[in-house]
Protein backbone atom coordinates (compact mmCIF):
# COMPACT_ATOMS: atom_id res chain seq x y z
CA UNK A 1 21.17 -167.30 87.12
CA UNK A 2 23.27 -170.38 86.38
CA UNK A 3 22.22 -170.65 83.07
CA UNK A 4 22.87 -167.21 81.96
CA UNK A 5 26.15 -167.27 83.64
CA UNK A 6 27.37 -170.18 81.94
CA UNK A 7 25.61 -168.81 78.37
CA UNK A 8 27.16 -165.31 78.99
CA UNK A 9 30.65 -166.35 80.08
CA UNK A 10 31.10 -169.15 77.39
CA UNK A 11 29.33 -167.05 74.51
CA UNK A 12 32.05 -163.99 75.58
CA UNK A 13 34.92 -166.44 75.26
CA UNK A 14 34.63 -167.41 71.73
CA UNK A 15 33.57 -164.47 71.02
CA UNK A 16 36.89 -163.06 71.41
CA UNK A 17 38.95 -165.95 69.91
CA UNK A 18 37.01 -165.94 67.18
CA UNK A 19 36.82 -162.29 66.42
CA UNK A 20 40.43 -161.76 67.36
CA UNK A 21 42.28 -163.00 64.52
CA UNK A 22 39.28 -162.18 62.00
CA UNK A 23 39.97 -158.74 62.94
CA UNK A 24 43.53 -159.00 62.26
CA UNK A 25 42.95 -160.51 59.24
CA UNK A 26 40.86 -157.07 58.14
CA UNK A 27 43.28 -154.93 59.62
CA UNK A 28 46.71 -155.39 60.37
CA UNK A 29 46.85 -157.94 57.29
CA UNK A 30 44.21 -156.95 54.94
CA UNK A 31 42.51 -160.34 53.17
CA UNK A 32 41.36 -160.05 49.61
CA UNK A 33 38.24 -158.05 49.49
CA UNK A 34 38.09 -157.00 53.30
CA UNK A 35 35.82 -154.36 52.80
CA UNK A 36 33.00 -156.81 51.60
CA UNK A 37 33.81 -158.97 54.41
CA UNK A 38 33.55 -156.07 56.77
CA UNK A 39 29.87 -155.72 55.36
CA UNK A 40 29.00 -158.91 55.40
CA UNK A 41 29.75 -159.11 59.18
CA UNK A 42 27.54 -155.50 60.05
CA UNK A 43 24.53 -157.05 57.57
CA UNK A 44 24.17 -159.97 59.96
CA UNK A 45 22.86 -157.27 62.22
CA UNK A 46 20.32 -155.85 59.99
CA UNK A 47 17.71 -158.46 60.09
CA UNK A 48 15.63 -158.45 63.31
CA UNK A 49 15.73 -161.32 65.48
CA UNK A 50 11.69 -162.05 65.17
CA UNK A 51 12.71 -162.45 61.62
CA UNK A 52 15.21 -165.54 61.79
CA UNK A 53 12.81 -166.65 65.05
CA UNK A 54 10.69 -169.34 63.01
CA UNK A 55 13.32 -171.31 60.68
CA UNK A 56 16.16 -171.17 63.68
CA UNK A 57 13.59 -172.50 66.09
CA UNK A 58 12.47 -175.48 63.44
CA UNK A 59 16.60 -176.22 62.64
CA UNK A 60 16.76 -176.28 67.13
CA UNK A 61 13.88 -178.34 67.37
CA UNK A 62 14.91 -181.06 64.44
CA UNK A 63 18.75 -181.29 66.23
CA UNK A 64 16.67 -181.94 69.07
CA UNK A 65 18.36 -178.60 71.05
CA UNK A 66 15.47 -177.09 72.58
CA UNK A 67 15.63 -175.61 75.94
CA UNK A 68 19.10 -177.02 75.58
CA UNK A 69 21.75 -173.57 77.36
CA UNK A 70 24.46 -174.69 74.80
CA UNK A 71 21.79 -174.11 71.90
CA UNK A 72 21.71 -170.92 74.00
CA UNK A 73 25.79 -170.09 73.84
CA UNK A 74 25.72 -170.56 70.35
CA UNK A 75 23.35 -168.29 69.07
CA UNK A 76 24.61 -165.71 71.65
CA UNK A 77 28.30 -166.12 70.01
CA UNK A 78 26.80 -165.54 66.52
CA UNK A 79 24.95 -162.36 67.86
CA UNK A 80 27.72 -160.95 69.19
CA UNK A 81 30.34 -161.78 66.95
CA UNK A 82 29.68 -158.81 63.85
CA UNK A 83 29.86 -156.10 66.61
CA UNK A 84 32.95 -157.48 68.76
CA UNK A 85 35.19 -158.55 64.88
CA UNK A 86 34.39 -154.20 63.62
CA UNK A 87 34.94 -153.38 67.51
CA UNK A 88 38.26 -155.45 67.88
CA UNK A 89 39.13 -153.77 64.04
CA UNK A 90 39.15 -150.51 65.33
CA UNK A 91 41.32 -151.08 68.27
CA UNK A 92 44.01 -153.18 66.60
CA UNK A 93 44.23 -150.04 63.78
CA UNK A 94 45.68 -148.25 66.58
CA UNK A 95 48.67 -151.17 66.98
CA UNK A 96 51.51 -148.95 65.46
CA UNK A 97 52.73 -150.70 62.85
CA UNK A 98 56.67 -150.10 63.07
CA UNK A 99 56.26 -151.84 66.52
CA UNK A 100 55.42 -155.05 64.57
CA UNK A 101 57.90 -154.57 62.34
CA UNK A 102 60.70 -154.34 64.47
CA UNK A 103 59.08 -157.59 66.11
CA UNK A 104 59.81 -158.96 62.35
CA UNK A 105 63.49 -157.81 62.27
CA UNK A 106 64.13 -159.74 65.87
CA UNK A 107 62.87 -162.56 64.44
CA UNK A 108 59.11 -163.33 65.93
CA UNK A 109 56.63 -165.69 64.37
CA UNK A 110 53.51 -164.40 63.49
CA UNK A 111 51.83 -166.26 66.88
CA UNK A 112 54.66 -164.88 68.71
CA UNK A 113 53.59 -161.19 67.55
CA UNK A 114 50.16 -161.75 68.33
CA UNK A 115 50.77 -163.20 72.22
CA UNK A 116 53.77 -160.76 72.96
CA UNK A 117 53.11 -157.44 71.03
CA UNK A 118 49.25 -156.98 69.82
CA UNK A 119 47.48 -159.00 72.75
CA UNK A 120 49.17 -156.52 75.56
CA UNK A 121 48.53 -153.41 73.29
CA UNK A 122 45.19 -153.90 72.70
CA UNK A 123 44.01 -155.68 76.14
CA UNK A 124 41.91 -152.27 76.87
CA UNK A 125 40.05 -152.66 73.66
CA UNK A 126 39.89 -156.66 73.96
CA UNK A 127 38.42 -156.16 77.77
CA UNK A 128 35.78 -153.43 76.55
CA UNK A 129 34.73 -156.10 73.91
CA UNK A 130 34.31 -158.94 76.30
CA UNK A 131 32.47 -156.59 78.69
CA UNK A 132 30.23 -155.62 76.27
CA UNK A 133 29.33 -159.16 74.43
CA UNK A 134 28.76 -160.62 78.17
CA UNK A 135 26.03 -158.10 79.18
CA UNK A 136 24.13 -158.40 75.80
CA UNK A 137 24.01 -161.96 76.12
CA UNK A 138 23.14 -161.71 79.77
CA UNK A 139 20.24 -159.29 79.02
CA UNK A 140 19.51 -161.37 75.85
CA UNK A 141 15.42 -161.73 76.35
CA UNK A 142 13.53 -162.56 72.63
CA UNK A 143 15.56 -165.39 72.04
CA UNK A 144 15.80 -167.32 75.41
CA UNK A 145 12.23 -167.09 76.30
CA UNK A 146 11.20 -168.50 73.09
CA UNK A 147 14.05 -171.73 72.81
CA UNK A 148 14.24 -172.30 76.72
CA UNK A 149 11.70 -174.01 79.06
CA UNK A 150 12.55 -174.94 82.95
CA UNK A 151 15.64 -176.45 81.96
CA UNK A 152 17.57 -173.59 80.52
CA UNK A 153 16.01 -170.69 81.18
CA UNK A 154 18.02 -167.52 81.75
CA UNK A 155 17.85 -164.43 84.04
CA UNK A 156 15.52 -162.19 82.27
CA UNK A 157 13.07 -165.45 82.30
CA UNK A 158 13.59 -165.18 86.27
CA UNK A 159 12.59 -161.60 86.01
CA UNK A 160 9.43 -162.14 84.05
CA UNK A 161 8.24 -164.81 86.40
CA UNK A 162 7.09 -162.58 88.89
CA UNK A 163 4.69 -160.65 86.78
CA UNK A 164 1.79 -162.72 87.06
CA UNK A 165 -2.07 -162.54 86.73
CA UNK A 166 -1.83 -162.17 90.39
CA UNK A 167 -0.35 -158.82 90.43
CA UNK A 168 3.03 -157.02 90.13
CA UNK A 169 4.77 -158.23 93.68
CA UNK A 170 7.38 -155.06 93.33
CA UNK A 171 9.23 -155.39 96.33
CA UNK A 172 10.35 -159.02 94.96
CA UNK A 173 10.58 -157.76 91.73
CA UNK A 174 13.21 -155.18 92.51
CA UNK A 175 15.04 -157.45 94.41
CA UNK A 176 15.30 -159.66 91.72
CA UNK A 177 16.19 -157.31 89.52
CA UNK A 178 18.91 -155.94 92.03
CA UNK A 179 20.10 -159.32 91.66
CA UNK A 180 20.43 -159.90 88.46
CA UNK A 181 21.99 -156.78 87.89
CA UNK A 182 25.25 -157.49 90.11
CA UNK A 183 27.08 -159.88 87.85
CA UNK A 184 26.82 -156.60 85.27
CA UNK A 185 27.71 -154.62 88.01
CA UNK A 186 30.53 -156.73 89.22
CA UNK A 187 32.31 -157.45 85.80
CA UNK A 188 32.13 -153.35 85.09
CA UNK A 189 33.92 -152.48 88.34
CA UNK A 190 36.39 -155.17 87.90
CA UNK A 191 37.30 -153.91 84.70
CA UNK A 192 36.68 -150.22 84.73
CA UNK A 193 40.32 -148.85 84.34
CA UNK A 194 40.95 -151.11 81.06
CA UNK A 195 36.87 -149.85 79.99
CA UNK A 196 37.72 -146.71 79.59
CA UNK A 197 40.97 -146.79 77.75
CA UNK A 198 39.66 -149.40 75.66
CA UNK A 199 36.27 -147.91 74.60
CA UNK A 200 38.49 -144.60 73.17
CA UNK A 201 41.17 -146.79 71.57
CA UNK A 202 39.58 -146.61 68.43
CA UNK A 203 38.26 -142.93 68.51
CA UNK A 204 39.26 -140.54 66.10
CA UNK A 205 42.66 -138.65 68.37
């Protein structure tokens, strides 16, 4: 439970640094070619994960990273990070744009705009994202149980163990399960009223 705590919450985190400002970069200041970039990022998520299994367990196993959590974090960041940079897009389209520019006219740095006047606009939006990223690396399963042993094993590992040859022991089972579930849980009730707001940001109004 450790493990996929520490994977989940570190995985979430640069997550959303990361895709922050590459979303601003394709939205509120369109780069060169942004629409290829765009692309690129969604055709990360069109090869299945039993596909890139074999050469990103050999490139683990020669950096000696195997059954290693922080092998874990990254490949949970890279996962996550097409869905949260075209999810973090759509809710900084809805930053009205005069508001930055009369940020301009007072005289605030770029950094200044982005910590003052985009980060509190689009906190919903940036909270939904989080939320999201940490329970699909929490409920990650392929990946962990095929790059983790005893030391770094994650939740859904847990689970598995008690389906053995023995039989299914449900009552344990499901209160695993109810365990595992709470962080989830938890992190959606703490963060409900900003959920909501921020998951129709970018719908069409």
């Amino acid at each position: 439970l450790l493990n996929s705590l520490m994977a989940s919450i570190f995985s979430t985190l640069l997550v959303v640094v990361l895709a922050t400002p590459a979303a601003y970069a394709l939205s509120l200041r369109p780069v060169a070619k942004w629409t290829d970039a765009l692309f690129f990022f969604i055709s990360t998520k069109m090869m299945p994960a039993v596909a890139a299994l074999l050469p990103v367990y050999l490139l683990v196993k020669q950096l000696g990273m195997l059954d290693n959590i922080w092998t874990m974090v990254v490949l949970y960041t890279s996962m996550n990070l097409p869905l949260a940079v075209w999810m973090m897009r759509s809710f900084l389209l809805e930053v009205p744009r005069e508001v930055l520019e009369a940020g301009e006219v007072d005289g605030a740095s770029l950094l200044t705009s982005i910590r003052k006047i985009i980060l509190p606009i689009v906190s919903p939006g940036l909270a939904a994202t989080a939320l999201i990223c940490f329970i699909f690396a929490w409920n990650e399963f392929f990946l962990a149980v095929n790059l983790t042993a005893t030391n770094s094993g994650t939740a859904p590992i847990f689970l598995v163990g008690f389906i053995s040859s023995e039989g299914l022991f449900l009552a344990r089972l499901c209160a695993a399960a109810t365990l595992v579930s709470l962080p989830v849980l938890i992190a959606g009730w703490v963060a409900q009223n900003k959920l909501v707001r921020g998951l129709s940001m970018g719908a069409v109004k």
